[in-house]
N, C-alpha and C. Protein backbone atom coordinates (compact mmCIF):
# COMPACT_ATOMS: atom_id res chain seq x y z
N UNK A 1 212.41 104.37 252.69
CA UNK A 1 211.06 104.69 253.11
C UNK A 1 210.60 106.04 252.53
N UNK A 2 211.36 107.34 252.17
CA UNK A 2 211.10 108.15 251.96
C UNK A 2 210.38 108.13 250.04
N UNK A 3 211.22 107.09 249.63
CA UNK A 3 211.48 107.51 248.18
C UNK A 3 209.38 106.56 248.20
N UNK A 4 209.27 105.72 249.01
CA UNK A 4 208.04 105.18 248.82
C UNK A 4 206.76 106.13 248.97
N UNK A 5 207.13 107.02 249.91
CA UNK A 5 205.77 108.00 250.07
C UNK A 5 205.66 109.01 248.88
N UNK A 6 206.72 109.14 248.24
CA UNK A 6 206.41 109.95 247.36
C UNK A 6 205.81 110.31 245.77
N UNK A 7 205.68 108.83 245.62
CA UNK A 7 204.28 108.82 244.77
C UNK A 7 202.58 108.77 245.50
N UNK A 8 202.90 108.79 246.55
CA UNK A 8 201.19 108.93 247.34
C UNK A 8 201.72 110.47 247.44
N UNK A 9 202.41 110.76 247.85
CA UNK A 9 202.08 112.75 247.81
C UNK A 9 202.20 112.95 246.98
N UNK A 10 202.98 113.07 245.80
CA UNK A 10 202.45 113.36 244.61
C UNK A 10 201.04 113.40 243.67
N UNK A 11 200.10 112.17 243.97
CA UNK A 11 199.30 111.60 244.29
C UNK A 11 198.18 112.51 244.46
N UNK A 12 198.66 112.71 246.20
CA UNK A 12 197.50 113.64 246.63
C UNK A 12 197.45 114.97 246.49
N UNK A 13 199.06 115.42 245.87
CA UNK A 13 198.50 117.04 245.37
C UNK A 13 198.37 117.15 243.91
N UNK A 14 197.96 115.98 243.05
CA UNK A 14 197.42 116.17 242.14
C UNK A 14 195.82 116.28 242.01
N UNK A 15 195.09 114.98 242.90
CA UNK A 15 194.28 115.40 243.39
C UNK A 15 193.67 116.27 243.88
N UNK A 16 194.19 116.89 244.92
CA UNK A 16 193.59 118.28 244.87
C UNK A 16 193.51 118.93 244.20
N UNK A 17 194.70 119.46 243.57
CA UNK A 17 194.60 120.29 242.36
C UNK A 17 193.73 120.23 241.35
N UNK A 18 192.88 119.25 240.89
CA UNK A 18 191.99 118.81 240.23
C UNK A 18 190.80 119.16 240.67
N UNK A 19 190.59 118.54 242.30
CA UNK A 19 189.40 118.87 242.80
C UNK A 19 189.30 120.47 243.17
N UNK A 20 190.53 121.28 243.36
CA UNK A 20 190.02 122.44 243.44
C UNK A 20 189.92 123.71 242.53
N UNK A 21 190.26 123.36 241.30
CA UNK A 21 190.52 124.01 239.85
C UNK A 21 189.37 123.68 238.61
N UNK A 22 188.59 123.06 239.05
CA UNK A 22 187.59 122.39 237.62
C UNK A 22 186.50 124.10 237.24
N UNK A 23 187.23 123.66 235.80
CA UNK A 23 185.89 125.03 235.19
C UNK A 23 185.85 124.25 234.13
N UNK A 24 184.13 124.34 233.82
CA UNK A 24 183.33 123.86 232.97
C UNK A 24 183.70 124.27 231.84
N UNK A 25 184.20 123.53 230.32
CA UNK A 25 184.57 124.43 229.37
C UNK A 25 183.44 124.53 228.63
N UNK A 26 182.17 124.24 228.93
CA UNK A 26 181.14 125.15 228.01
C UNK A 26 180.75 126.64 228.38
N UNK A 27 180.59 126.86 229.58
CA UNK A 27 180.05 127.97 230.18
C UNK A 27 181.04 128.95 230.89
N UNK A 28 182.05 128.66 231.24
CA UNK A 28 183.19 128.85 231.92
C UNK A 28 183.04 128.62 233.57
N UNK A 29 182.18 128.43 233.94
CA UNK A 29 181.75 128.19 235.24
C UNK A 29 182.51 127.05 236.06
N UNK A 30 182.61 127.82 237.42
CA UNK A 30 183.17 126.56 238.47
C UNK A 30 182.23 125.35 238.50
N UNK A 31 182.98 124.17 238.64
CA UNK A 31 182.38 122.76 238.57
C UNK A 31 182.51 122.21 240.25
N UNK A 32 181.58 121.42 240.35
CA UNK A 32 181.24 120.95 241.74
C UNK A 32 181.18 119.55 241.84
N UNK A 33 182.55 118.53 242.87
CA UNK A 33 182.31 117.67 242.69
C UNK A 33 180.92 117.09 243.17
N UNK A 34 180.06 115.86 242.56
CA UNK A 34 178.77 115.51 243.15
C UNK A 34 178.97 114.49 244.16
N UNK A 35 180.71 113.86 244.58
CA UNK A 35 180.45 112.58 245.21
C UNK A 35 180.70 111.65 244.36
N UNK A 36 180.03 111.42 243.08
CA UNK A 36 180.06 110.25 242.45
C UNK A 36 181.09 109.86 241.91
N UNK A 37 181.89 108.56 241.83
CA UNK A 37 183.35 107.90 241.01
C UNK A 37 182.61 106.81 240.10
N UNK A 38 183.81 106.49 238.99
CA UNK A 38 183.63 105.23 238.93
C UNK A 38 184.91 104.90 238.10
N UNK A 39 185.08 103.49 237.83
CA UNK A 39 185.80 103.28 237.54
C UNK A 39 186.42 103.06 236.15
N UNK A 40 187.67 103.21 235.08
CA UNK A 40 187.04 103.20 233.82
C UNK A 40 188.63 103.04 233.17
N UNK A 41 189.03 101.90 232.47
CA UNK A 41 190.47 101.42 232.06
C UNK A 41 191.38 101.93 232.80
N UNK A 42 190.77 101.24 234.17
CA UNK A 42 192.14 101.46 235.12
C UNK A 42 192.37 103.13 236.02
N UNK A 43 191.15 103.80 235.74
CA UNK A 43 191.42 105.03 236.00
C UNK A 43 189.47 105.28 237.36
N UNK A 44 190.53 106.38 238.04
CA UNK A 44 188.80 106.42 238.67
C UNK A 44 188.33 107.79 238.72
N UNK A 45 187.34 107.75 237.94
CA UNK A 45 187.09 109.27 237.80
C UNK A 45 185.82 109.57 238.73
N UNK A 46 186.02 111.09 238.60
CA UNK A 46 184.87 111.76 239.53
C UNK A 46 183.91 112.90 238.91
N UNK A 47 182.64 112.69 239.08
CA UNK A 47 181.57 113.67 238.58
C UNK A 47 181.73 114.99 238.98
N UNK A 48 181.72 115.65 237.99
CA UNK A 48 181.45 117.45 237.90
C UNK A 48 180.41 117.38 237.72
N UNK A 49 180.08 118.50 238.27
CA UNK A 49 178.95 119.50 237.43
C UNK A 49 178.95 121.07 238.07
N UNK A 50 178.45 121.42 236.55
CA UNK A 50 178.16 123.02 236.92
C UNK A 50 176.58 123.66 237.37
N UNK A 51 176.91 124.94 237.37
CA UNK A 51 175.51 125.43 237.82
C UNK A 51 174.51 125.21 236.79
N UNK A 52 174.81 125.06 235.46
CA UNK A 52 173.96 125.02 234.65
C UNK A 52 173.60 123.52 234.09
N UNK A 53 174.48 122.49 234.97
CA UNK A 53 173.90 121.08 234.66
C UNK A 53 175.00 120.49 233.62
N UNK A 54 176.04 121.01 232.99
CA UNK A 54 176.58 119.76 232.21
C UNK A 54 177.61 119.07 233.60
N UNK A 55 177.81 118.11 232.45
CA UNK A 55 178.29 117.02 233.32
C UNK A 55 179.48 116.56 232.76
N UNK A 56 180.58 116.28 233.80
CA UNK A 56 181.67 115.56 233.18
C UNK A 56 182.86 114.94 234.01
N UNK A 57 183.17 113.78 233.46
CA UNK A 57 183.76 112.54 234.44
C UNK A 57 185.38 112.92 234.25
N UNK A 58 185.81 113.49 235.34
CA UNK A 58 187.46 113.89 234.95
C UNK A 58 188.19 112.31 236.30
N UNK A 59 188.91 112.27 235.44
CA UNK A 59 190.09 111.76 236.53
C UNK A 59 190.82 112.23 237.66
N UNK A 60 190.66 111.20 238.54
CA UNK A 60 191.12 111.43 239.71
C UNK A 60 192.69 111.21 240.30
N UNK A 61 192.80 110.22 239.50
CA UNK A 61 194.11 109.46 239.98
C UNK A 61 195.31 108.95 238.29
């Protein structure tokens, strides 16, 4: 049972780490997730954006 949870925690502190580390590499600016996913060869990514409007679909999982 143990060895099973440990690709979902792994999992979820990659996730975070993602969601709480995003800088925009045009501007250098912190990125803000908007909410939005989708889905894309098997992968589900999530919308950035910065203060100045670019945009970009990083992976989640």
């Amino acid at each position: 049972m143990k060895h099973a949870l440990l690709p979902a925690a792994l999992a979820l502190v990659i996730a975070i780490g993602a969601v709480a580390t995003q800088v925009c590499p045009v501007d250098k600016t912190t990125m803000t997730a908007t909410g939005e996913t989708r889905e894309e060869e098997g992968k589900t990514l999530a919308e950035y954006r910065c203060e100045k409007g670019h945009v970009y679909w990083i992976a989640v999982d």
